[in-house]
C-alpha atoms as a PDB file:
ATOM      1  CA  UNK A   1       0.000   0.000   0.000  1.00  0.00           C
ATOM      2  CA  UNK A   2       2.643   2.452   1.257  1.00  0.00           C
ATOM      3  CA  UNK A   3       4.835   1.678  -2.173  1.00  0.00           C
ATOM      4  CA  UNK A   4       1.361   2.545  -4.100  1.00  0.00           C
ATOM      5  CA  UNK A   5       1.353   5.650  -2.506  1.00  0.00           C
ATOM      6  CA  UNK A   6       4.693   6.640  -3.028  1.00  0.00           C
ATOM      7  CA  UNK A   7       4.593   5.774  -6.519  1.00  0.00           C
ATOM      8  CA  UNK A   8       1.305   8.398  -6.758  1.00  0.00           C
ATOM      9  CA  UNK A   9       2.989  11.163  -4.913  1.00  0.00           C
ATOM     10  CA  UNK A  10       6.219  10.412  -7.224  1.00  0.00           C
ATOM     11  CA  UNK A  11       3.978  11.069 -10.433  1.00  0.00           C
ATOM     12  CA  UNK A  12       2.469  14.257  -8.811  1.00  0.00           C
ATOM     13  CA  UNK A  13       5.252  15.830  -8.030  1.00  0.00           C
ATOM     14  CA  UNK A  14       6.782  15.373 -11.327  1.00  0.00           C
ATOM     15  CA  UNK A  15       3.228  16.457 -12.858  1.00  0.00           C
ATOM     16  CA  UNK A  16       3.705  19.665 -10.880  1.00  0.00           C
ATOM     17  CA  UNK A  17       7.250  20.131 -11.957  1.00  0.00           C
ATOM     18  CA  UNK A  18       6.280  20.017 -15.374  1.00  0.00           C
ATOM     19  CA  UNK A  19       3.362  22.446 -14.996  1.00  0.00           C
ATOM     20  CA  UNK A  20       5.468  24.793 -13.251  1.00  0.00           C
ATOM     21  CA  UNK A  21       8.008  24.300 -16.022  1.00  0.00           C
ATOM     22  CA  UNK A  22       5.508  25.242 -18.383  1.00  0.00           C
ATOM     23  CA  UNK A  23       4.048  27.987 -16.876  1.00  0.00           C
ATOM     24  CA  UNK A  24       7.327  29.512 -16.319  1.00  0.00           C
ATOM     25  CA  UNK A  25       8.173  29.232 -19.933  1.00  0.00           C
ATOM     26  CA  UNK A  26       4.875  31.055 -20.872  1.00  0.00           C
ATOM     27  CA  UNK A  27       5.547  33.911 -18.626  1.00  0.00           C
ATOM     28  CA  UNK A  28       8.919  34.341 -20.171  1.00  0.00           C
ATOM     29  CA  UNK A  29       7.328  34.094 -23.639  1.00  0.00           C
ATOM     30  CA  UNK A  30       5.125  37.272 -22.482  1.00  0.00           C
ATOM     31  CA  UNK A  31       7.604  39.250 -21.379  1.00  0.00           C
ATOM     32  CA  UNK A  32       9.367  39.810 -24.693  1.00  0.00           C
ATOM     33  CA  UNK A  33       9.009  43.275 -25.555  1.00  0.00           C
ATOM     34  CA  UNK A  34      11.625  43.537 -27.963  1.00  0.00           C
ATOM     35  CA  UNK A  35       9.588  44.360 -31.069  1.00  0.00           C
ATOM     36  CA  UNK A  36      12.011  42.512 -33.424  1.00  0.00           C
ATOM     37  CA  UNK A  37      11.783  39.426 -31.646  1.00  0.00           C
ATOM     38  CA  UNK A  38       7.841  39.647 -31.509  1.00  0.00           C
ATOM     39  CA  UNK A  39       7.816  40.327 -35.016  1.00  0.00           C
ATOM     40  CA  UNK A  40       9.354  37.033 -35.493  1.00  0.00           C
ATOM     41  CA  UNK A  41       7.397  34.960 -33.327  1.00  0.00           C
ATOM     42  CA  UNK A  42       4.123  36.834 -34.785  1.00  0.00           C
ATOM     43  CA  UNK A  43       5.479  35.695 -38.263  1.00  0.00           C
ATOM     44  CA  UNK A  44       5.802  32.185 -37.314  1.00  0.00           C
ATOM     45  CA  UNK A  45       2.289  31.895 -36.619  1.00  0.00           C
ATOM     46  CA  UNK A  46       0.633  34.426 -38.832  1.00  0.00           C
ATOM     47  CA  UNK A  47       2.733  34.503 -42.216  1.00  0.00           C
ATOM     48  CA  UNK A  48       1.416  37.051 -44.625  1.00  0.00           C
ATOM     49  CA  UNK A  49       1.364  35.447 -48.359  1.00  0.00           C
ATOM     50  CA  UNK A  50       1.635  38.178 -51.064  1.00  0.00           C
ATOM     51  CA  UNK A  51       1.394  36.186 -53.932  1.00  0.00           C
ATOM     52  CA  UNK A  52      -1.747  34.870 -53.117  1.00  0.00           C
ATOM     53  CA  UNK A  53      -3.294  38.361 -52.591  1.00  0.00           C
ATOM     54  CA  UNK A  54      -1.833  39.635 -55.849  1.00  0.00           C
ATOM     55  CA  UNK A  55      -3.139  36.676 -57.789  1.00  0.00           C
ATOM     56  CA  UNK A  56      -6.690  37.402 -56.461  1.00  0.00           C
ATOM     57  CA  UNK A  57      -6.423  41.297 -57.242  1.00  0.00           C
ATOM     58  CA  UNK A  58      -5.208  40.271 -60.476  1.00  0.00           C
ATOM     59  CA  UNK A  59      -8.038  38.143 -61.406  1.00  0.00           C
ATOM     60  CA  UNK A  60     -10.577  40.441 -60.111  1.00  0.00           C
ATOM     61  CA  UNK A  61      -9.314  43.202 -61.922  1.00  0.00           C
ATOM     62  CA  UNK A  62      -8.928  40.713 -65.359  1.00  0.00           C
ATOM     63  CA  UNK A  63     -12.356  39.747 -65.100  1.00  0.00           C
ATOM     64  CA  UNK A  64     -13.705  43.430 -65.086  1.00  0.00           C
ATOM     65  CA  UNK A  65     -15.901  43.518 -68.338  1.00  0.00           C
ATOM     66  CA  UNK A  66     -14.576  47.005 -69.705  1.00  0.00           C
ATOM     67  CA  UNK A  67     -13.933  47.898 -73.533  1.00  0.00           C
ATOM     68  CA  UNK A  68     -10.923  49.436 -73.486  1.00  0.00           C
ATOM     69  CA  UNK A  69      -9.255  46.812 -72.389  1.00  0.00           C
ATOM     70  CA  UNK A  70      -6.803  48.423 -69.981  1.00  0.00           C
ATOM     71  CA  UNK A  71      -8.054  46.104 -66.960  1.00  0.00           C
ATOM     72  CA  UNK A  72      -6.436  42.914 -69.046  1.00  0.00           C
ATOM     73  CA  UNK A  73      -3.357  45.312 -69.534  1.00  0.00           C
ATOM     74  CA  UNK A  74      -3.481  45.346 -65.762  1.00  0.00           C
ATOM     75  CA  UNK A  75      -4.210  42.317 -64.598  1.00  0.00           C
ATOM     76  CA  UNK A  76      -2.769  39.558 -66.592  1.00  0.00           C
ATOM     77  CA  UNK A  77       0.980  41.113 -65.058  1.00  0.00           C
ATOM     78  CA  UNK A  78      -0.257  40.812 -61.515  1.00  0.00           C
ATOM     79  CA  UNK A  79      -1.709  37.126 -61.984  1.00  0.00           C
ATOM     80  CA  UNK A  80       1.728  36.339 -63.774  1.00  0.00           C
ATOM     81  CA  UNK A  81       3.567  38.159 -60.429  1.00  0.00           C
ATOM     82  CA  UNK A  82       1.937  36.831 -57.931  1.00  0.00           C
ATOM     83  CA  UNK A  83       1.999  33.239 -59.499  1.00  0.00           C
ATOM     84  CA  UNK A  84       6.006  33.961 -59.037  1.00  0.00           C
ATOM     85  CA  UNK A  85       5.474  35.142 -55.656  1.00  0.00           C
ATOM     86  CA  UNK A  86       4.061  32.133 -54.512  1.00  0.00           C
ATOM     87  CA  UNK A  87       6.882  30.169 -55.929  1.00  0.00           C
ATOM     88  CA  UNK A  88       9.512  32.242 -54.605  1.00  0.00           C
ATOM     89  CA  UNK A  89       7.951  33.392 -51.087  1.00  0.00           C
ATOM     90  CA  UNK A  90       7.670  30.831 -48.566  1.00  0.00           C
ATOM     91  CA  UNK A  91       4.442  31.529 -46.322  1.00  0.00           C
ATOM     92  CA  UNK A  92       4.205  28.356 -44.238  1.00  0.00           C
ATOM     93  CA  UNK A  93       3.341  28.710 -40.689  1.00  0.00           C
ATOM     94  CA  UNK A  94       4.033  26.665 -37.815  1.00  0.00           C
ATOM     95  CA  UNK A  95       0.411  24.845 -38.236  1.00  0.00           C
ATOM     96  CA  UNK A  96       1.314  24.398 -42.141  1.00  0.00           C
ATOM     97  CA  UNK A  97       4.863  22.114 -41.014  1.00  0.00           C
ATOM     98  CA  UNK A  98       2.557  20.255 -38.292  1.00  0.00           C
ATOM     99  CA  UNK A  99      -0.038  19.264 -41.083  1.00  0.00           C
ATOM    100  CA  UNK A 100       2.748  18.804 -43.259  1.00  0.00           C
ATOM    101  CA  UNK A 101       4.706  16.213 -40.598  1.00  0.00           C
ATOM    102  CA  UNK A 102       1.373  14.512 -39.677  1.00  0.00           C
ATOM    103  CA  UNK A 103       0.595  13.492 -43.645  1.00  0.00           C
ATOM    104  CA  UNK A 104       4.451  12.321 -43.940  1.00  0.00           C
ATOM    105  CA  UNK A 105       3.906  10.033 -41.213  1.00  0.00           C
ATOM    106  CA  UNK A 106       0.806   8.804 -42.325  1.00  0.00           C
ATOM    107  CA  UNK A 107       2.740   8.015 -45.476  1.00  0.00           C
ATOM    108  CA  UNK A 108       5.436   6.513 -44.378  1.00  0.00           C
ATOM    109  CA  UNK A 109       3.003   4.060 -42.148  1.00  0.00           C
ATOM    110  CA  UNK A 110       1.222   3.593 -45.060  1.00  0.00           C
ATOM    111  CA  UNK A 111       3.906   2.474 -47.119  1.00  0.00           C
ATOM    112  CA  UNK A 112       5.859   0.448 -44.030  1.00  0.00           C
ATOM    113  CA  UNK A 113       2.938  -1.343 -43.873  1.00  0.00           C
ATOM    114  CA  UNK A 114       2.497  -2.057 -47.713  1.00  0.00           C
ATOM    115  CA  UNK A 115       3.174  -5.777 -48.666  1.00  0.00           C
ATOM    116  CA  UNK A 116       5.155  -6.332 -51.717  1.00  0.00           C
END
């Protein structure tokens, strides 16, 4: 009975070690006040994806029924640009590389457990 116990209290305590752990690392997280470095984490979470944006101003402005033509002048650059944009930039998040890590394992499960 007593080693039951002590195994329990064990397990709390390092429950309560890790909780205190954790909150301690949160409370560091919010005290950051150097802009630069809050600009970074606030990137990591929340990329901005310009190529995307210009693609959809792009089409919107293409598909403008005009007769002078001067919105397809416009618009058919900006699809083109941000079409290259979205090649070039890179605006994965920190969600994007978990979903991206939880369909490689899935895959590589998948084919581990193929039979050939």
């Amino acid at each position: 009975m007593a080693d039951h116990l002590t195994k329990k209290v064990t397990k709390l305590k390092r429950f309560s070690e890790s909780v205190k752990r954790r909150a301690n690392m949160y409370s560091d997280l919010a005290k950051i006040d150097d802009k630069k470095t809050a600009h970074s984490l606030r990137a990591l979470t929340n990329a901005p994806d310009p190529g995307r944006k210009l693609t959809k101003i792009g089409f919107i402005i293409f598909w403008i029924p005009e007769p002078t033509g001067i919105s397809n002048a416009i618009g058919a650059p900006m699809i083109l640009a941000g079409k290259y944009l979205e090649r070039v930039y890179n605006g994965a998040t920190i969600s994007d590389i978990g979903h991206e890590t939880k369909n490689m394992v899935t895959t590589i499960k998948s084919f581990k457990e193929a039979t050939f």
